[in-house]
C-alpha atoms as a PDB file:
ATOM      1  CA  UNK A   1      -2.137   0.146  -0.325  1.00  0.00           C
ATOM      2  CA  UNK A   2      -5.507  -1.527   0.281  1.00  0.00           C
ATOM      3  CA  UNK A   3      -5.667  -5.022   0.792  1.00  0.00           C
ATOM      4  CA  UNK A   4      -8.025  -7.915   2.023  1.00  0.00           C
ATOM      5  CA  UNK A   5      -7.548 -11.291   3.281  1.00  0.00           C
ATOM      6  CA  UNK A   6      -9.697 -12.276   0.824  1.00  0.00           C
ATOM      7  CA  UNK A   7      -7.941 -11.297  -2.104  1.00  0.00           C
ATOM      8  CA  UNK A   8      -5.581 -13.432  -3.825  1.00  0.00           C
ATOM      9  CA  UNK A   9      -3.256 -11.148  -5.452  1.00  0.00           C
ATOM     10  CA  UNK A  10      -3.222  -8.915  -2.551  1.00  0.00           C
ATOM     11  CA  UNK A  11      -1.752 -11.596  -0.294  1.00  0.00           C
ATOM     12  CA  UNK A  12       0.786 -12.210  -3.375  1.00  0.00           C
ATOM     13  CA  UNK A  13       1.907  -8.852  -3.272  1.00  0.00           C
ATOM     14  CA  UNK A  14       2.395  -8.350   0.610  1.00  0.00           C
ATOM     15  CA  UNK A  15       5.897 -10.338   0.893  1.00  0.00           C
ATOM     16  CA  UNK A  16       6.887  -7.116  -1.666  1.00  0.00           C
ATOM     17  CA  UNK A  17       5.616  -3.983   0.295  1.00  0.00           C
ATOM     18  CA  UNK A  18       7.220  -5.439   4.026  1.00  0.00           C
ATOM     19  CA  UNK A  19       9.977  -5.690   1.581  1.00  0.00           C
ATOM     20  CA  UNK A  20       9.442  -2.673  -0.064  1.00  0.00           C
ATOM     21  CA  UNK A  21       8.852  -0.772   3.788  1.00  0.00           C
ATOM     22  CA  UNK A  22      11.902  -3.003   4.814  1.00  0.00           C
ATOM     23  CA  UNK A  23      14.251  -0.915   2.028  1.00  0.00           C
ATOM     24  CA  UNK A  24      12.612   2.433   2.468  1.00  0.00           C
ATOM     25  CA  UNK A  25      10.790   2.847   5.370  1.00  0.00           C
ATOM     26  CA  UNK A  26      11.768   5.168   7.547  1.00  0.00           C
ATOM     27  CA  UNK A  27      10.598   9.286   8.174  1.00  0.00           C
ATOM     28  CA  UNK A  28      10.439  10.260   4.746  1.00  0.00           C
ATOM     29  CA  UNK A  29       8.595   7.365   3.534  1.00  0.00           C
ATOM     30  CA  UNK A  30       6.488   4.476   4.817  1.00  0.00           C
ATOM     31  CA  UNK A  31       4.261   1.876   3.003  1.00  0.00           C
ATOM     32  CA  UNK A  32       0.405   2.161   4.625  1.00  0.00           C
ATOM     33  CA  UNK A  33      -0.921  -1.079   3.886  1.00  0.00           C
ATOM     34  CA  UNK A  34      -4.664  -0.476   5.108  1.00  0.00           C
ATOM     35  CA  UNK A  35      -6.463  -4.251   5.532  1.00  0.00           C
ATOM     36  CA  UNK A  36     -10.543  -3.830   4.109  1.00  0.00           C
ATOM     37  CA  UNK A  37     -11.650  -6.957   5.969  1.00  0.00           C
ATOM     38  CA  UNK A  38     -15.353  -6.507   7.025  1.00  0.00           C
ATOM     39  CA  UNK A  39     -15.779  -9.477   9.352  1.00  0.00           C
ATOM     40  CA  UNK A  40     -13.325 -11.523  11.446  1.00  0.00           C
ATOM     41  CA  UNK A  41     -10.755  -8.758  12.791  1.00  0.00           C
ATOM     42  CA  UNK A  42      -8.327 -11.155  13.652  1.00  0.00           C
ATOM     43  CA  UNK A  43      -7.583 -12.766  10.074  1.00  0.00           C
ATOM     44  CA  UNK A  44      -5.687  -9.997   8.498  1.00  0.00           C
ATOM     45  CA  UNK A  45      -3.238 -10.182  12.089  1.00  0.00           C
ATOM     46  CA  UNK A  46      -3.139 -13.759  11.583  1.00  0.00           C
ATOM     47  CA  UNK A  47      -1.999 -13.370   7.782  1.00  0.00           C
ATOM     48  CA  UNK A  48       0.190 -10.981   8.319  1.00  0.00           C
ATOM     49  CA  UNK A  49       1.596 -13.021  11.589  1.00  0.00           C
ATOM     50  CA  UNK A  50       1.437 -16.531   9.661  1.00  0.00           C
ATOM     51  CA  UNK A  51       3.410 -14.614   6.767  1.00  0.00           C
ATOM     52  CA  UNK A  52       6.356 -13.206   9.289  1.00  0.00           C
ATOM     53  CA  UNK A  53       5.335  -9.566   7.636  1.00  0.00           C
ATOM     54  CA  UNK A  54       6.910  -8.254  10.298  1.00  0.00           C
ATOM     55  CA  UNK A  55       7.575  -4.554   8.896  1.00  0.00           C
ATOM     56  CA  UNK A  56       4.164  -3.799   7.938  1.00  0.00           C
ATOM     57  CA  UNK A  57       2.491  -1.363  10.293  1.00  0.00           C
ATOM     58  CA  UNK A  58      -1.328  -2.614  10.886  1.00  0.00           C
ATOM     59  CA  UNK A  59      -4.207  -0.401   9.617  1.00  0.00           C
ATOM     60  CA  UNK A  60      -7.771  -1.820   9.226  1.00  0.00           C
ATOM     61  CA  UNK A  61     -10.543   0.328   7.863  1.00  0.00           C
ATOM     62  CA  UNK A  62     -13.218  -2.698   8.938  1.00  0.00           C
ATOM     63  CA  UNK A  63     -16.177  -0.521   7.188  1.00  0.00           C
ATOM     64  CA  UNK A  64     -14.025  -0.298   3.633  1.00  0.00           C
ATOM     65  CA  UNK A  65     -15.042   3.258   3.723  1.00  0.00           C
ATOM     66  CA  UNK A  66     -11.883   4.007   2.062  1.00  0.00           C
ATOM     67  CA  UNK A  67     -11.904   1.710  -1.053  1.00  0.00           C
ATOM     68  CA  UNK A  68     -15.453   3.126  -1.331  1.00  0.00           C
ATOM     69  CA  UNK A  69     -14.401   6.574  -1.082  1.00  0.00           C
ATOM     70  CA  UNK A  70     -11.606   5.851  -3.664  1.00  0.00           C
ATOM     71  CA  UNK A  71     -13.934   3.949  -6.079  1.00  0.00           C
ATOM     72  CA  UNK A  72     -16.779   6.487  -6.098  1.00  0.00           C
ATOM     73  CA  UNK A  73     -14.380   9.066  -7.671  1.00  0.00           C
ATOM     74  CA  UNK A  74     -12.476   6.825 -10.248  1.00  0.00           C
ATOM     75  CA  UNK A  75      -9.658   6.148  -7.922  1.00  0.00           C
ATOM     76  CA  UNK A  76     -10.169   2.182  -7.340  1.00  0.00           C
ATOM     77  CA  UNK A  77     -11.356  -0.025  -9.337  1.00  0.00           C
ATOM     78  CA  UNK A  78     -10.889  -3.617  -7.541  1.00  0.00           C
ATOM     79  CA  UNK A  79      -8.233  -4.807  -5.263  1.00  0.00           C
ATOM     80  CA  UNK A  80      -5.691  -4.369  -4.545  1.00  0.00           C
ATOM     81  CA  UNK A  81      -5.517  -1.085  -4.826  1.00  0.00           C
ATOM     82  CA  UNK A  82      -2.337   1.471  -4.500  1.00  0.00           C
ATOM     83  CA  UNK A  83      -1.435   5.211  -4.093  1.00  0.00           C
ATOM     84  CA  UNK A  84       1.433   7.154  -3.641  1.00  0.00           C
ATOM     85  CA  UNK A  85       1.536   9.861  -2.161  1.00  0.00           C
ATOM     86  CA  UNK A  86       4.257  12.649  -1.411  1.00  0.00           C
ATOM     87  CA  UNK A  87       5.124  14.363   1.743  1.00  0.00           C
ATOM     88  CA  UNK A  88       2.373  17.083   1.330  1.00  0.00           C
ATOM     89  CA  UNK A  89      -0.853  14.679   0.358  1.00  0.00           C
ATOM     90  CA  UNK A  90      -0.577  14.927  -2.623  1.00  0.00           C
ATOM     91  CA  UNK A  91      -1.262  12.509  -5.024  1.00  0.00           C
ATOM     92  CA  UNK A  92       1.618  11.692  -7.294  1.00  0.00           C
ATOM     93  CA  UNK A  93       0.650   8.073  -8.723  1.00  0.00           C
ATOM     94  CA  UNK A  94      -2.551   5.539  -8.368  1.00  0.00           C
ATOM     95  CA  UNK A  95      -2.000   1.870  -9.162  1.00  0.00           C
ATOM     96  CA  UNK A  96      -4.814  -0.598 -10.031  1.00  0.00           C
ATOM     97  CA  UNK A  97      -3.946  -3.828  -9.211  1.00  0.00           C
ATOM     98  CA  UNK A  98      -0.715  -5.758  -8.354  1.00  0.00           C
ATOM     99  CA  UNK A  99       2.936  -4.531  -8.924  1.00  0.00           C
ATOM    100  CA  UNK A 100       6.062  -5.865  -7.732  1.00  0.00           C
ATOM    101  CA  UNK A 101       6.815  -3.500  -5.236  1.00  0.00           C
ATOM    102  CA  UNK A 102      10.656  -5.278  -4.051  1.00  0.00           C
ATOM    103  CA  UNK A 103      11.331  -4.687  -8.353  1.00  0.00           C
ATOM    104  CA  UNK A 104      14.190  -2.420  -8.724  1.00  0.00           C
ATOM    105  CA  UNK A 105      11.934  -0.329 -10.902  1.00  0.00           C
ATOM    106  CA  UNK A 106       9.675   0.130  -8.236  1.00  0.00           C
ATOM    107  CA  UNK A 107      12.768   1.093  -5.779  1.00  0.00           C
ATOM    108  CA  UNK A 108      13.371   3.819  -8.746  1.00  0.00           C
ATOM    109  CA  UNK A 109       9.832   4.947  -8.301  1.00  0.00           C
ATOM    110  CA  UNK A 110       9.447   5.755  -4.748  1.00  0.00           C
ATOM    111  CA  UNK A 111      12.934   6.973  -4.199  1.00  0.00           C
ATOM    112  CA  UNK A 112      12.229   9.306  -7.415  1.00  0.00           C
ATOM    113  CA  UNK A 113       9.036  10.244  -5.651  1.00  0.00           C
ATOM    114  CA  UNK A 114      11.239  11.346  -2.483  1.00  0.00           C
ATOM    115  CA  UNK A 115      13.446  13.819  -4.227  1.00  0.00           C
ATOM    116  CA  UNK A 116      12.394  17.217  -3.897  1.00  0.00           C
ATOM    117  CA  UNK A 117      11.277  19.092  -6.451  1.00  0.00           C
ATOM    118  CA  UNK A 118      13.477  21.041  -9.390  1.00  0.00           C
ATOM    119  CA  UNK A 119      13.680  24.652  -8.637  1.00  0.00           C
ATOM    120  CA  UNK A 120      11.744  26.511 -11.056  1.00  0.00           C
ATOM    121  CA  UNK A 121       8.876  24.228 -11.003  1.00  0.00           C
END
């Protein structure tokens, strides 16, 4: 997930993925929640501090390089920004925007995502 201090309904949706990394996290699955924040390196600590995200690990790409990276092949088109991705690197879903990621749809989603593949396919 990319996010920014900045962004409104990126702060919205944090409270879901510490949630979201609270229910699942562990070694088969963890939410990356990458902070894009170009200036003050302290704000997105702060946030996540002032917010008791407490589950969150804390990843900063302080150059955006990888929202740019994402958005010059089709991948992101404005924050926040969100990809799943299985055990292998693979890409298995991209979501533009905000989603309620403590939903029990989106519980569905990532433990579905977990399950290893039918045999045969």
């Amino acid at each position: 997930n990319l996010w920014a201090t900045w962004c409104v309904p990126c702060r919205k949706e944090m409270p879901a993925l510490d949630s979201l990394q609270t229910k699942l996290g562990g070694k088969d699955f963890e939410v990356v929640a990458i902070n894009i924040d170009t200036r003050d390196p302290d704000k997105p600590k702060n946030f996540l501090k002032e917010a008791n995200l407490t589950n969150l690990g804390y990843f900063s790409d302080q150059k955006a390089k990888v929202f740019q990276d994402l958005k010059n092949i089709g991948k992101a088109l404005g924050m926040p920004t969100s990809v799943l991705v299985d055990g292998k690197g693979c890409e298995i879903a991209n979501i533009a925007g905000p989603a309620e990621w403590a939903s029990d749809d989106a519980i569905k989603l990532v433990k579905a995502a977990l399950q290893p593949a039918a045999a045969g396919f």
